[in-house]
N, C-alpha and C. Protein backbone atom coordinates (compact mmCIF):
# COMPACT_ATOMS: atom_id res chain seq x y z
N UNK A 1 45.08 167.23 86.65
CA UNK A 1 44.02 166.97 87.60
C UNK A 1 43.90 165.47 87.89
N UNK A 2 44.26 164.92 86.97
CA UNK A 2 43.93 163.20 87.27
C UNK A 2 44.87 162.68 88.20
N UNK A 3 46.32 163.09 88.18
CA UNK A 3 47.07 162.74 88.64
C UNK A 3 47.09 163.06 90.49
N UNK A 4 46.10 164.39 90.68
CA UNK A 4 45.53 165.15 91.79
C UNK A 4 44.89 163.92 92.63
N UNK A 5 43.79 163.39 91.71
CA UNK A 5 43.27 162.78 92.31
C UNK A 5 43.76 161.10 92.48
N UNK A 6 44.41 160.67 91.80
CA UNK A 6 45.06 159.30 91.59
C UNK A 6 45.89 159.06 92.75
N UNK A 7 46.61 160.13 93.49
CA UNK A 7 47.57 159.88 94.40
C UNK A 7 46.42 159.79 95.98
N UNK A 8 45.64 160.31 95.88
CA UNK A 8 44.59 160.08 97.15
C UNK A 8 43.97 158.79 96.81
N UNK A 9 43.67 158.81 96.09
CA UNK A 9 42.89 157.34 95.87
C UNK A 9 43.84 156.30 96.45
N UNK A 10 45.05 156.19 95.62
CA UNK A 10 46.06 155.40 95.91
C UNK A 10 46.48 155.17 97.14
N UNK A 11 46.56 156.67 98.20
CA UNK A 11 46.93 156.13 99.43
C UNK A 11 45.96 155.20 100.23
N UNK A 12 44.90 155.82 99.98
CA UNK A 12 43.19 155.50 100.45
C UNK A 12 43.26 153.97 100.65
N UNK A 13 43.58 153.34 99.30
CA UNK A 13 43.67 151.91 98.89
C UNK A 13 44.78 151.38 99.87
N UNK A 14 46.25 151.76 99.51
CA UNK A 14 47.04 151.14 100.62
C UNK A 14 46.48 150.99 102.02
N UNK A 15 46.24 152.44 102.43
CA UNK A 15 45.53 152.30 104.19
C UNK A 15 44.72 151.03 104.13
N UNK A 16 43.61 151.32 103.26
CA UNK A 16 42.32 150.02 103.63
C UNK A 16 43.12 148.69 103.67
N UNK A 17 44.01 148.30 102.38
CA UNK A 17 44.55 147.19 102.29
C UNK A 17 45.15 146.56 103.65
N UNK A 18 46.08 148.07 104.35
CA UNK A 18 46.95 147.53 105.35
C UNK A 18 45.83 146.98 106.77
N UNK A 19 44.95 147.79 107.00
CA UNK A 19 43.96 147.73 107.73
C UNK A 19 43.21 146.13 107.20
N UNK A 20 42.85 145.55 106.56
CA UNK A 20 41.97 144.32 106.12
C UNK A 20 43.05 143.85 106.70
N UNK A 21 44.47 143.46 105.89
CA UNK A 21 45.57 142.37 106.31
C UNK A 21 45.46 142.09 108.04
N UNK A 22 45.96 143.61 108.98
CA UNK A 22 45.78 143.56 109.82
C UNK A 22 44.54 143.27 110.45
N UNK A 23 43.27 143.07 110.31
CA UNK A 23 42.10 142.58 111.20
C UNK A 23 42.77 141.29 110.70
N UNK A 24 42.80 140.93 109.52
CA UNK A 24 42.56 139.02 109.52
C UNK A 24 43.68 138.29 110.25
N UNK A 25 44.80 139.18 110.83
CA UNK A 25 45.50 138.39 111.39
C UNK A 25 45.51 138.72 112.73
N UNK A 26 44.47 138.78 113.12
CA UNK A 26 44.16 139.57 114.57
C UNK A 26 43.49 137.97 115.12
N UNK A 27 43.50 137.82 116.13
CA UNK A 27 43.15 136.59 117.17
C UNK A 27 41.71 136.69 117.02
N UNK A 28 40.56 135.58 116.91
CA UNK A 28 39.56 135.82 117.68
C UNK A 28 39.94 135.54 118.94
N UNK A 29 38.97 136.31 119.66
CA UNK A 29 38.20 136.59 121.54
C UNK A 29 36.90 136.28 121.33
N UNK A 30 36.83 135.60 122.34
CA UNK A 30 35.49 135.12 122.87
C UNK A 30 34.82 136.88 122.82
N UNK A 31 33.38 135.89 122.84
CA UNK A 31 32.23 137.58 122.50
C UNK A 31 31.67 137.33 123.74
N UNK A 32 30.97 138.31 124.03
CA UNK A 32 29.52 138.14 125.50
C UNK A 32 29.37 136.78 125.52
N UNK A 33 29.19 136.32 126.49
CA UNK A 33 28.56 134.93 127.28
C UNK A 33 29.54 133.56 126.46
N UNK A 34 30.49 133.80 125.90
CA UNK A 34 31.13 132.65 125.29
C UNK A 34 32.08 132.36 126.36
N UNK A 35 32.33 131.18 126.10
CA UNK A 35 33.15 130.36 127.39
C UNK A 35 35.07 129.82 127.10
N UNK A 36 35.34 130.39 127.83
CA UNK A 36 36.90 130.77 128.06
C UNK A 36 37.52 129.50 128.75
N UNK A 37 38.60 128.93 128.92
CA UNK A 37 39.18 128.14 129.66
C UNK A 37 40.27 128.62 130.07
N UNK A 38 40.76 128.48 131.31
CA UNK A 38 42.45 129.22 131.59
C UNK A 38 42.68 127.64 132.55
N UNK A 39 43.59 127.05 132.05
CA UNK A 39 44.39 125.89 132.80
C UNK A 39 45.70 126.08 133.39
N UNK A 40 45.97 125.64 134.53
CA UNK A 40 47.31 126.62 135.45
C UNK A 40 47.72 125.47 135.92
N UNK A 41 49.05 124.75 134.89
CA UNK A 41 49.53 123.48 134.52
C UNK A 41 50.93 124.08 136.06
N UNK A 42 51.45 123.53 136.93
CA UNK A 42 52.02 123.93 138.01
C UNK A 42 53.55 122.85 137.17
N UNK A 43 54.32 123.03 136.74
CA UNK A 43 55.75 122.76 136.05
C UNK A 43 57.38 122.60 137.18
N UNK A 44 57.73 121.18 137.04
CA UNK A 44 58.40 121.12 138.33
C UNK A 44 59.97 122.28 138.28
N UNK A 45 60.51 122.77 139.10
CA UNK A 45 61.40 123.84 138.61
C UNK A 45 62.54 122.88 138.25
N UNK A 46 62.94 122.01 138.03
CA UNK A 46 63.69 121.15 137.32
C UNK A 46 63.78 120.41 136.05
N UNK A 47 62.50 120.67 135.81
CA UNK A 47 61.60 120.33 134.03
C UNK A 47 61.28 121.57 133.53
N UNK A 48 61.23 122.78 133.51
CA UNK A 48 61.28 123.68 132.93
C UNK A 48 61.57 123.82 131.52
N UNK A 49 62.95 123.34 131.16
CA UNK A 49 63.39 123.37 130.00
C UNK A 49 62.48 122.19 129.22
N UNK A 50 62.36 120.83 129.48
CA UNK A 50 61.76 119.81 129.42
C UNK A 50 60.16 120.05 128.96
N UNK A 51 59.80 121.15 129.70
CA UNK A 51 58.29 121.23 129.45
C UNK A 51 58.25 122.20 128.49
N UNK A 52 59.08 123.95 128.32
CA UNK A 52 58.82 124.63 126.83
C UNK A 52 59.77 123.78 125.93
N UNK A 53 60.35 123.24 126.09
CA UNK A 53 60.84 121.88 124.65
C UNK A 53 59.45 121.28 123.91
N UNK A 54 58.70 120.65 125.05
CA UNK A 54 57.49 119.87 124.73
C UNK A 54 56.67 120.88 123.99
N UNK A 55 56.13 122.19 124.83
CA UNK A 55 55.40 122.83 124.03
C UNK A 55 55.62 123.67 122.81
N UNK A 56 56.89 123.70 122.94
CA UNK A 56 57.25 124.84 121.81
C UNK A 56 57.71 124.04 120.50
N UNK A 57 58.53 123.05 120.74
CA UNK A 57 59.01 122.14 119.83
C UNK A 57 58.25 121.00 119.63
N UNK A 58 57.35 120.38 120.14
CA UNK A 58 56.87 119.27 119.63
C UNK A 58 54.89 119.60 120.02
N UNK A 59 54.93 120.03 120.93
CA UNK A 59 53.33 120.11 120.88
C UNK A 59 52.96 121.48 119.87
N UNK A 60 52.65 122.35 119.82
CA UNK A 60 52.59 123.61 119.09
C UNK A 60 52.74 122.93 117.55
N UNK A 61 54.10 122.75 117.38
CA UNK A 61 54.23 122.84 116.13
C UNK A 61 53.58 121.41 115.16
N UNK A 62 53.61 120.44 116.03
CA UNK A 62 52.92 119.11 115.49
C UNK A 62 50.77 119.78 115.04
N UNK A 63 51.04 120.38 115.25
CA UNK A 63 49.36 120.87 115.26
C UNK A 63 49.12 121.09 113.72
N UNK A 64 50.20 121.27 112.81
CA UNK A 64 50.42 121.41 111.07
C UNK A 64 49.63 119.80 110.82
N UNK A 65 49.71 119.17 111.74
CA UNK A 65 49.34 117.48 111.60
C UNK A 65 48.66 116.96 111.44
N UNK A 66 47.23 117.99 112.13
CA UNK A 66 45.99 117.49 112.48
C UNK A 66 44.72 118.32 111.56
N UNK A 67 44.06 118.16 111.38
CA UNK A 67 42.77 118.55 110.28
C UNK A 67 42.51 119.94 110.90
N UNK A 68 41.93 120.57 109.51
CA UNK A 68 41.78 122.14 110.15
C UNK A 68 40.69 122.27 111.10
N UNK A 69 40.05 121.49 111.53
CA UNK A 69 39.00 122.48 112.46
C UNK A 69 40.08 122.03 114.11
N UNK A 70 40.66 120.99 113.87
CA UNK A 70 41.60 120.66 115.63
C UNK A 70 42.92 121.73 115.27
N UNK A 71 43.33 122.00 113.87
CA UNK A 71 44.21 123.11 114.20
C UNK A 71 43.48 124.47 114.89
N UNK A 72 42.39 124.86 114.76
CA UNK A 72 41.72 126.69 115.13
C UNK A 72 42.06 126.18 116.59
N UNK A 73 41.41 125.22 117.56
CA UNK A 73 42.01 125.13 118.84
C UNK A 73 43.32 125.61 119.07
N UNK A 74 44.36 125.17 118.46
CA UNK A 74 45.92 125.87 118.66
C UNK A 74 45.76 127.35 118.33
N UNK A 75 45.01 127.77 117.77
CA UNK A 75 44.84 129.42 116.98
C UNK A 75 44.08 130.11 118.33
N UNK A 76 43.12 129.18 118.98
CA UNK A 76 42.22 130.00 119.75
C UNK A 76 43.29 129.83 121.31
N UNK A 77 43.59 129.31 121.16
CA UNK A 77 44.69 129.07 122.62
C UNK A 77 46.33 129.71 122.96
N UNK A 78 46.17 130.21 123.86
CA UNK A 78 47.76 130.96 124.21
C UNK A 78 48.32 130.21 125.59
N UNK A 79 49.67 130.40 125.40
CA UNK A 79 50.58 129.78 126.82
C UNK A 79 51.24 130.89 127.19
N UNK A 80 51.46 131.30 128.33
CA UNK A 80 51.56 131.71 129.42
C UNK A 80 52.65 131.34 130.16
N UNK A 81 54.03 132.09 129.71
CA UNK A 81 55.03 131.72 130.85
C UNK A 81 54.93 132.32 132.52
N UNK A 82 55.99 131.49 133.11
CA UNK A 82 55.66 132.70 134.59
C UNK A 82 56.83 133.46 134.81
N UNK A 83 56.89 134.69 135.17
CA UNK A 83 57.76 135.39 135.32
C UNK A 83 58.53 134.78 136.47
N UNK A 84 57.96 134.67 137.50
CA UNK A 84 58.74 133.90 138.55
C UNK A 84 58.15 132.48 139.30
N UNK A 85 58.83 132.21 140.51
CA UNK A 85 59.03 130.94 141.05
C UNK A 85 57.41 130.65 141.67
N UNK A 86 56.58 129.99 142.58
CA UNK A 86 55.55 129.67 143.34
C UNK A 86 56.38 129.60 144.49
N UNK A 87 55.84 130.14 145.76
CA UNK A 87 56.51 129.54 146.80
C UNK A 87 56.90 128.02 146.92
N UNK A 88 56.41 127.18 146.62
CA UNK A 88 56.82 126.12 146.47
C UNK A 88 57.72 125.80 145.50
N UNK A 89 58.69 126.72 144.63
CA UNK A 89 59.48 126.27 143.75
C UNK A 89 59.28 126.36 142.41
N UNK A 90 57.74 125.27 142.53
CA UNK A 90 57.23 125.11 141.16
C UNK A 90 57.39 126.52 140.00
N UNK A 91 56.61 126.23 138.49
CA UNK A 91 56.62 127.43 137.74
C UNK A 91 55.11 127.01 136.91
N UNK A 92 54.23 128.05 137.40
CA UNK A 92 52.87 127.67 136.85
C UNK A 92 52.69 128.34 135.41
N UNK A 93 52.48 127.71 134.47
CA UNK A 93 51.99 128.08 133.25
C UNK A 93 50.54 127.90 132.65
N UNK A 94 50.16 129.19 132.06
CA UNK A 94 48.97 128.82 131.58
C UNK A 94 48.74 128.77 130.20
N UNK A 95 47.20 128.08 130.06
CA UNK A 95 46.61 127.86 128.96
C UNK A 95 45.37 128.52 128.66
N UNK A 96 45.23 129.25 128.03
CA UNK A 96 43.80 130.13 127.88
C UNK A 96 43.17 129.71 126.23
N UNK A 97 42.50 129.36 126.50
CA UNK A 97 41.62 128.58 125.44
C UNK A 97 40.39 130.09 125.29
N UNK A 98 40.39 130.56 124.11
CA UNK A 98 39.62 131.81 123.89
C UNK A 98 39.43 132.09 122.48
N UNK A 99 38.19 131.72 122.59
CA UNK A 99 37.01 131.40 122.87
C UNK A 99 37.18 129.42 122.82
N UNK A 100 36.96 129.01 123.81
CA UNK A 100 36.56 127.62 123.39
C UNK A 100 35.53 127.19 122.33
N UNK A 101 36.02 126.34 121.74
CA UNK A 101 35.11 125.70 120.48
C UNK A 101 34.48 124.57 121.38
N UNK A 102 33.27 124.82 121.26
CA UNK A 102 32.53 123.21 121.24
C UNK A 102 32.38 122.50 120.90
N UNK A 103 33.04 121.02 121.90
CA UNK A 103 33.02 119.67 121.11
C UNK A 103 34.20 119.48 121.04
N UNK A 104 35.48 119.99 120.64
CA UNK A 104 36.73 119.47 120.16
C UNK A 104 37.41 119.12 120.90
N UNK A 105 38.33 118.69 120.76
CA UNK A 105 39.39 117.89 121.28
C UNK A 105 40.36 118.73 121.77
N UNK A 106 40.72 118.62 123.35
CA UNK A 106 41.32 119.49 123.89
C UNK A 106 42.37 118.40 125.00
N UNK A 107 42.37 117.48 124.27
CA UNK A 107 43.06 116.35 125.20
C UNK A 107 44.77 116.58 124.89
N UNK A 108 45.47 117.09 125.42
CA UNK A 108 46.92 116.96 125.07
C UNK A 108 46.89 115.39 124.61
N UNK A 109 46.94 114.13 125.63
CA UNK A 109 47.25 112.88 125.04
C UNK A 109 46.55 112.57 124.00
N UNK A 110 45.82 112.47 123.55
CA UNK A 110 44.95 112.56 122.57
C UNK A 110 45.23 113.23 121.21
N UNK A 111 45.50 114.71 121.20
CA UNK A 111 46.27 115.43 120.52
C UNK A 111 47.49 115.10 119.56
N UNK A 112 48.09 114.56 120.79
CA UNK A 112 49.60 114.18 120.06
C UNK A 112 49.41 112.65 119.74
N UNK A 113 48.73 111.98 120.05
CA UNK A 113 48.61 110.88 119.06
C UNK A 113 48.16 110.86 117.37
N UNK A 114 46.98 111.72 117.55
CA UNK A 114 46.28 112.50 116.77
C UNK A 114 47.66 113.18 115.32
N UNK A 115 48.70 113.69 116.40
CA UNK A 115 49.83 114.49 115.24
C UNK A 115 51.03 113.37 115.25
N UNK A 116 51.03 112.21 115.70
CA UNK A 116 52.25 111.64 115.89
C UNK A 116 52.17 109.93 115.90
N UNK A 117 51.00 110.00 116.04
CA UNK A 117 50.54 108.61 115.56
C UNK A 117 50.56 107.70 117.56
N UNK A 118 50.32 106.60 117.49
CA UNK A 118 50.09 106.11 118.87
C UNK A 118 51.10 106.17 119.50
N UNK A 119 52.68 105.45 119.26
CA UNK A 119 53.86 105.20 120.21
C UNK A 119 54.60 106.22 120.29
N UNK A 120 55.00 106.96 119.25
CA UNK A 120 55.24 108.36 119.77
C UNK A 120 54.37 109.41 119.91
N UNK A 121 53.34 109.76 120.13
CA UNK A 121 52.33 110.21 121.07
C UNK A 121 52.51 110.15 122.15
N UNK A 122 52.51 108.72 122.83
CA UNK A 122 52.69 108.79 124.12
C UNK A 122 54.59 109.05 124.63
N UNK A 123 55.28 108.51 123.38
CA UNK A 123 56.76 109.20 124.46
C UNK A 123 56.20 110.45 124.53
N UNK A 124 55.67 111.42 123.97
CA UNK A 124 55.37 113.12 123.55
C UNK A 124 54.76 113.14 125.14
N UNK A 125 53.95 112.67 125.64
CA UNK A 125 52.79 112.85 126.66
C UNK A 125 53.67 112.32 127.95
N UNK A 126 54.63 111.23 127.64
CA UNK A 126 55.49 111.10 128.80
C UNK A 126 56.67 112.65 129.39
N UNK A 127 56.77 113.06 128.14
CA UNK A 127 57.37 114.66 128.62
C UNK A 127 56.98 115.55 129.23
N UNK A 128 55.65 115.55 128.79
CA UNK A 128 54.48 116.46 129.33
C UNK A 128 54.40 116.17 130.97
N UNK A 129 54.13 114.77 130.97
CA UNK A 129 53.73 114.50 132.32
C UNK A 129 54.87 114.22 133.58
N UNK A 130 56.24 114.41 132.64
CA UNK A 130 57.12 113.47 133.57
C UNK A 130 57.13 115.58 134.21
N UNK A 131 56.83 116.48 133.38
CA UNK A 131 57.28 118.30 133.63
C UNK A 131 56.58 118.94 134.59
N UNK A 132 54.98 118.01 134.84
CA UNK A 132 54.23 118.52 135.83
C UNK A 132 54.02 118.27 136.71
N UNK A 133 53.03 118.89 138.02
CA UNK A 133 52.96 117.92 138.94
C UNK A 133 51.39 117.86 138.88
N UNK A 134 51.95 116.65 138.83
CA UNK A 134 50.02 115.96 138.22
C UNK A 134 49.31 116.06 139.22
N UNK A 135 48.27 115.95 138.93
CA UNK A 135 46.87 116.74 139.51
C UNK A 135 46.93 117.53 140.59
N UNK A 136 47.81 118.51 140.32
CA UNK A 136 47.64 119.55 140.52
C UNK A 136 47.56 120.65 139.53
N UNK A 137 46.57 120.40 138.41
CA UNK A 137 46.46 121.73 137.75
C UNK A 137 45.35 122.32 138.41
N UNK A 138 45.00 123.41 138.18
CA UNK A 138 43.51 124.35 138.05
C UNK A 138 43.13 124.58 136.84
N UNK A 139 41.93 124.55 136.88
CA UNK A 139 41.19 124.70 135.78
C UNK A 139 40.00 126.24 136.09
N UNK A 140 39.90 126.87 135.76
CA UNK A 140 38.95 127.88 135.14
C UNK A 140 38.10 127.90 133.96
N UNK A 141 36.76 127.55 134.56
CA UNK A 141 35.90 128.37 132.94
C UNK A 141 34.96 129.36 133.83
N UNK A 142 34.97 130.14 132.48
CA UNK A 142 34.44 131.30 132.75
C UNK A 142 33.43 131.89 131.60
N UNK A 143 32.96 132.76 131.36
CA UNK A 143 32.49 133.01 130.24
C UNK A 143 32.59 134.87 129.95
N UNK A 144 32.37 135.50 128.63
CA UNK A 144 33.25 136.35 128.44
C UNK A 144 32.29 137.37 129.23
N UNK A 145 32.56 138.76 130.05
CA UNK A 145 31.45 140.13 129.96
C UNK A 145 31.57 140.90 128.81
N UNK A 146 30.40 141.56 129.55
CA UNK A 146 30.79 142.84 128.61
C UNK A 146 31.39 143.46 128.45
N UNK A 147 32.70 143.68 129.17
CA UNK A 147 33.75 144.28 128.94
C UNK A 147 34.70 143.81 129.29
């Protein structure tokens, strides 16, 4: 009889276990009325490679760099490739900041000084900027519904 019941228990335990692991590595989302950012960085179609280099290889991963409450910003934020071209060529990528934290530091230049110290910071930010076409991003805030 013990053994009857030992094997239910046991699975019981695995399920819950697998279930906890999985919520904690689940993303927060913004809740009701919390405020979202989506930035739609417009990427010249000739810097492409130049710009996921920057983000994937040196911005993203430099974020190990910076103190834990400016790392959750990288945790709360996703990028956004584009499947295809803009009529104009360009390739718009986004940034969705979800849930934005208040107060922090959301400055790319800033950022990478922050993970890289001042002079290479800014070569880091010269990549960034030489990939886009400056001021022309969009910016979106929004805040979350109810559904």
């Amino acid at each position: 009889m013990f053994h009857a019941i030992r094997l239910p228990l046991l699975t019981s335990l695995l399920v819950l276990t697998s279930l906890l692991s999985q919520s904690q590595s689940l993303p927060l989302r913004a809740k009701l009325n919390e405020t979202v950012w989506v930035i739609a960085y417009p990427v010249k179609a000739t810097k492409r490679t130049q710009y996921e280099h920057f983000i994937h290889d040196i911005f993203w991963p430099g974020a190990k760099n910076l103190a834990a409450p400016e790392q959750k910003v990288f945790r709360q934020t996703r990028v956004m490739h584009p499947i295809k071209a803009e009529a104009d060529g360009s390739y718009t990528y986004l940034f969705i900041m979800d849930p934005v934290i208040p107060g922090a530091d959301y400055g790319i230049e800033s950022l990478l000084k922050k993970m890289y110290g001042p002079q290479k910071g800014a070569k880091y930010f010269s990549l960034f900027k030489e990939s886009v076409i400056e001021r022309n991003y969009t910016a979106y805030r929004v805040t979350q519904s109810k559904d």
